[in-house]
C-alpha atoms as a PDB file:
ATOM      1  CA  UNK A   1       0.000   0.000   0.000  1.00  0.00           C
ATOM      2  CA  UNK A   2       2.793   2.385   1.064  1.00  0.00           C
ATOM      3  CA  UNK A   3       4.593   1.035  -2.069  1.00  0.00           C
ATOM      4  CA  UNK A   4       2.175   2.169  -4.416  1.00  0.00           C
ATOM      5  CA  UNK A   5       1.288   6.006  -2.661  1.00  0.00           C
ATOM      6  CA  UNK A   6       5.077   6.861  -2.699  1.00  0.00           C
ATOM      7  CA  UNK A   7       5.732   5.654  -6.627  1.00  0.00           C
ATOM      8  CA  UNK A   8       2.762   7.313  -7.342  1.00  0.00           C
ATOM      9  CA  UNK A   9       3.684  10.600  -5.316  1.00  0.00           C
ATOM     10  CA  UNK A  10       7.222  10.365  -7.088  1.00  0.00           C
ATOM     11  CA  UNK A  11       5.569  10.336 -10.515  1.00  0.00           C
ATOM     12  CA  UNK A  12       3.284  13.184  -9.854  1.00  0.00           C
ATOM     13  CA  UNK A  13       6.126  15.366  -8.557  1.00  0.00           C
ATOM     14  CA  UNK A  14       8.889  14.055 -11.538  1.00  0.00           C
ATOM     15  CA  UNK A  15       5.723  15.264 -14.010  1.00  0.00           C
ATOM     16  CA  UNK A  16       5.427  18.356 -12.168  1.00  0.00           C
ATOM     17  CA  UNK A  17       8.914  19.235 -12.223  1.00  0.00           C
ATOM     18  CA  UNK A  18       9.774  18.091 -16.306  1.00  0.00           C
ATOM     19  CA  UNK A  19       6.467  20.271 -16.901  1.00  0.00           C
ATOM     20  CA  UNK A  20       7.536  23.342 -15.226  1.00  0.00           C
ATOM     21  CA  UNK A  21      11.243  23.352 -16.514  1.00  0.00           C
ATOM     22  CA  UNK A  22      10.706  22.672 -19.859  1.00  0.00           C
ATOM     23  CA  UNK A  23       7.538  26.043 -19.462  1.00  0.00           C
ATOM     24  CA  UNK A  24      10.168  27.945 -17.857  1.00  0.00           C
ATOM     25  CA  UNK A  25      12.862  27.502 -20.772  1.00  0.00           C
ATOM     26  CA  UNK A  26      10.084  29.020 -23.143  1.00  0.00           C
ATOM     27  CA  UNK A  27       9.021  32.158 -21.767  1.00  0.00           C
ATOM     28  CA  UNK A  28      10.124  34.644 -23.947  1.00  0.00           C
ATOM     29  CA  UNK A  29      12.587  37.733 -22.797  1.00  0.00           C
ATOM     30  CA  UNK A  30      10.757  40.369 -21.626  1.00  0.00           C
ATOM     31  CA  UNK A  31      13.758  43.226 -22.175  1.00  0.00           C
ATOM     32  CA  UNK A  32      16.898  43.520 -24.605  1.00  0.00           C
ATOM     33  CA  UNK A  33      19.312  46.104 -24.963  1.00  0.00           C
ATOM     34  CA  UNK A  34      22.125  45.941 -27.322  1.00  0.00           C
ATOM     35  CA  UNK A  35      24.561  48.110 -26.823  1.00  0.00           C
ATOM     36  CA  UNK A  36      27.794  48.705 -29.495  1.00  0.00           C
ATOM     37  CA  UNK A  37      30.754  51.000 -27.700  1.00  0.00           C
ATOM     38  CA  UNK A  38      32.805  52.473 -30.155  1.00  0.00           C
ATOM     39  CA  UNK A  39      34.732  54.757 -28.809  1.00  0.00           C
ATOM     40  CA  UNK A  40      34.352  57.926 -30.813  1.00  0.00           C
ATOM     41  CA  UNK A  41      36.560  56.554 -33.572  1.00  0.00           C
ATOM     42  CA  UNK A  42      33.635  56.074 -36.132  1.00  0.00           C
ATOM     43  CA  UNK A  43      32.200  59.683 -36.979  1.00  0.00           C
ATOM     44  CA  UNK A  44      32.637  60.571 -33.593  1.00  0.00           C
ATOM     45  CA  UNK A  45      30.035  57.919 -32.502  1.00  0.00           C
ATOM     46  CA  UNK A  46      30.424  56.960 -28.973  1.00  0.00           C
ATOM     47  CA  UNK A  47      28.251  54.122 -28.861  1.00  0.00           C
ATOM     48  CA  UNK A  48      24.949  52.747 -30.522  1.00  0.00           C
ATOM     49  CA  UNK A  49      22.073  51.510 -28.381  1.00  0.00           C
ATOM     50  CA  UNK A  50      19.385  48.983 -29.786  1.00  0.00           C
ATOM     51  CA  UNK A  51      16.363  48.998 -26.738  1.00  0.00           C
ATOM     52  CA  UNK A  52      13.476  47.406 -29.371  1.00  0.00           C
ATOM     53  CA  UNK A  53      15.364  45.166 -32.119  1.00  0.00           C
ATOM     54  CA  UNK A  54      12.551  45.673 -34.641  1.00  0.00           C
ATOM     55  CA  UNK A  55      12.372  46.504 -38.021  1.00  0.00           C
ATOM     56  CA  UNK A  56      10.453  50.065 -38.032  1.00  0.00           C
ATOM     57  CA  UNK A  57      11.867  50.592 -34.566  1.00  0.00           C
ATOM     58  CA  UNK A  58      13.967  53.647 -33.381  1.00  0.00           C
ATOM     59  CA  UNK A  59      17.902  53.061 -32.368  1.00  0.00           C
ATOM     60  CA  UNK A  60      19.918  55.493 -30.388  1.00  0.00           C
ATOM     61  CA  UNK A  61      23.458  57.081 -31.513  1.00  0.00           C
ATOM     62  CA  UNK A  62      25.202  58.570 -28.884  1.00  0.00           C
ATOM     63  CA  UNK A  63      27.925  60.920 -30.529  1.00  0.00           C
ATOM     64  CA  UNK A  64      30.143  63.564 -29.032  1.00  0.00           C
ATOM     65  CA  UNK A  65      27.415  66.210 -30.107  1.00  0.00           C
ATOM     66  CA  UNK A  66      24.726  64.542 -28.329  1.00  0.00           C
ATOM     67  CA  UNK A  67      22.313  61.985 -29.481  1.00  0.00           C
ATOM     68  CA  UNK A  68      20.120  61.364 -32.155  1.00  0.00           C
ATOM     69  CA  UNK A  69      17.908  58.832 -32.839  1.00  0.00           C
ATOM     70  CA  UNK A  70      18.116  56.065 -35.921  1.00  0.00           C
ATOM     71  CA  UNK A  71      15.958  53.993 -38.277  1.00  0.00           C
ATOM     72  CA  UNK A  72      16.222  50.512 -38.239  1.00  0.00           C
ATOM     73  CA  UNK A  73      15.643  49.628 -41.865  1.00  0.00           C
ATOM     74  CA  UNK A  74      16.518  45.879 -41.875  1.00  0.00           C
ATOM     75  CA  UNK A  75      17.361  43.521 -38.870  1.00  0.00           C
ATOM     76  CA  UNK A  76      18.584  39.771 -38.775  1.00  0.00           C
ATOM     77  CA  UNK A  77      20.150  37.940 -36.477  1.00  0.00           C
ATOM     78  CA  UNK A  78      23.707  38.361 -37.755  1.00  0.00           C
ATOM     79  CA  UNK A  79      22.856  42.322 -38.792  1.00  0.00           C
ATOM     80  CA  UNK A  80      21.257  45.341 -38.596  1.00  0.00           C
ATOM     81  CA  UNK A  81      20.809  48.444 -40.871  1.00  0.00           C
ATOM     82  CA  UNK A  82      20.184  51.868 -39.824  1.00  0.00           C
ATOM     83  CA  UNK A  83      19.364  55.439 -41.590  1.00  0.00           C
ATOM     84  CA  UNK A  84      19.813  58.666 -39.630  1.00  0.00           C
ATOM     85  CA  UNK A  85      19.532  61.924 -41.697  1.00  0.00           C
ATOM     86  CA  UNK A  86      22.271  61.750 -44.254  1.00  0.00           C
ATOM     87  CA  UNK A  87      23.831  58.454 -42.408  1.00  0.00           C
ATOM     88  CA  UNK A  88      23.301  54.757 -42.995  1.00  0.00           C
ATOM     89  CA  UNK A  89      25.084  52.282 -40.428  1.00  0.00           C
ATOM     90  CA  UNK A  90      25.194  48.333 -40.928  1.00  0.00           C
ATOM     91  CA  UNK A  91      25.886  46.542 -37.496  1.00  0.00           C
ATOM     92  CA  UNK A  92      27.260  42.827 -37.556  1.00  0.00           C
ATOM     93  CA  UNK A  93      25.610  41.427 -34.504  1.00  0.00           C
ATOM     94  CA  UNK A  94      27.936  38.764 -34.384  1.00  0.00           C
ATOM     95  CA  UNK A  95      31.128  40.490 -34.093  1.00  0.00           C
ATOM     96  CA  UNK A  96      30.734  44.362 -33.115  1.00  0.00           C
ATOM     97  CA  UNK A  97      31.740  45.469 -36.453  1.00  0.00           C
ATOM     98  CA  UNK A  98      30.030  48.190 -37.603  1.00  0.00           C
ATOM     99  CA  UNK A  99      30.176  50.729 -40.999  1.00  0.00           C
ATOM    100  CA  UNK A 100      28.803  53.557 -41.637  1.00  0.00           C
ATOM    101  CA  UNK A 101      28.184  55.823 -44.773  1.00  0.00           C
ATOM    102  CA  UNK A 102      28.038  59.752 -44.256  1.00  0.00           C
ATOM    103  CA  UNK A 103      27.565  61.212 -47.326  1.00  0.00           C
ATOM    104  CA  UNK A 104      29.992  59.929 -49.768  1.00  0.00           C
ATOM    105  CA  UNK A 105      32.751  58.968 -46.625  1.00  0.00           C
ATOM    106  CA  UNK A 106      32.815  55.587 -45.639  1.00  0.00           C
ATOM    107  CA  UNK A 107      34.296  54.364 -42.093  1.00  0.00           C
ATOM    108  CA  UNK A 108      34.788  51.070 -40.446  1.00  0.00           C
ATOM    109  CA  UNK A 109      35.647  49.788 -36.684  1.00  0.00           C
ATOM    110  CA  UNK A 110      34.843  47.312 -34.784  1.00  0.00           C
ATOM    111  CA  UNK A 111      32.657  47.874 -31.609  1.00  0.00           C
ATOM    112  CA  UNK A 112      32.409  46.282 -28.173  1.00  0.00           C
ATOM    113  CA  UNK A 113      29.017  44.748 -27.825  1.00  0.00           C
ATOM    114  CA  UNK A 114      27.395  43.824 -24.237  1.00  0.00           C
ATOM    115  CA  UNK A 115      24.200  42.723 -24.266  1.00  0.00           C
ATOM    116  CA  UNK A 116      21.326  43.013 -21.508  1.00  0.00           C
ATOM    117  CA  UNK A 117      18.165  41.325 -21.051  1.00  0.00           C
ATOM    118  CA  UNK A 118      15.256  40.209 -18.695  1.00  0.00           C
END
């Protein structure tokens, strides 16, 4: 009798706890914010901040002058385009490095990435 409430109990509770860690792996992350440091060496950009990593969403540049915000045009997970006023920037996720077009100049660098989110 005492047999068959404890292998019973120990199923119920093995269920219980498969169920809940493999819900728990798929909730979805509530908060992301990219952030690409690049140390004023790329038009004077300081850094690049991605809050929303959608395509129609807004990006911040953070520049010596202040900030302005950005367009994001096209966004994958290995890159992302942006358009700013007379500026278009293409971000590889991946590795940090970023471009950007002003004008007719063209620069290059590569960026330190971190990467928070809840």
């Amino acid at each position: 009798m005492y047999k068959k409430i404890n292998s019973a109990i120990l199923v119920q509770t093995t269920v219980l706890l498969l169920l809940s860690a493999s819900l728990w792996s798929c909730f979805p992350e509530r908060f992301r914010h990219e952030k690409y440091e690049c140390s004023g060496s790329l038009f004077n950009i300081k850094a690049i901040v991605l809050n929303k990593a959608e395509t129609g969403s807004h990006a911040k540049i953070i520049s010596s002058s202040g900030e302005k915000e950005a367009y994001i045009t096209e966004i994958t997970a290995e890159t992302t385009k942006l358009e700013s006023a007379n500026m278009r920037i293409k971000i590889n996720r991946k590795t940090g490095a970023v471009t950007a077009t002003f004008g007719a100049k063209y620069q290059s660098t590569v960026c330190k990435k971190s990467v928070f989110k809840m």
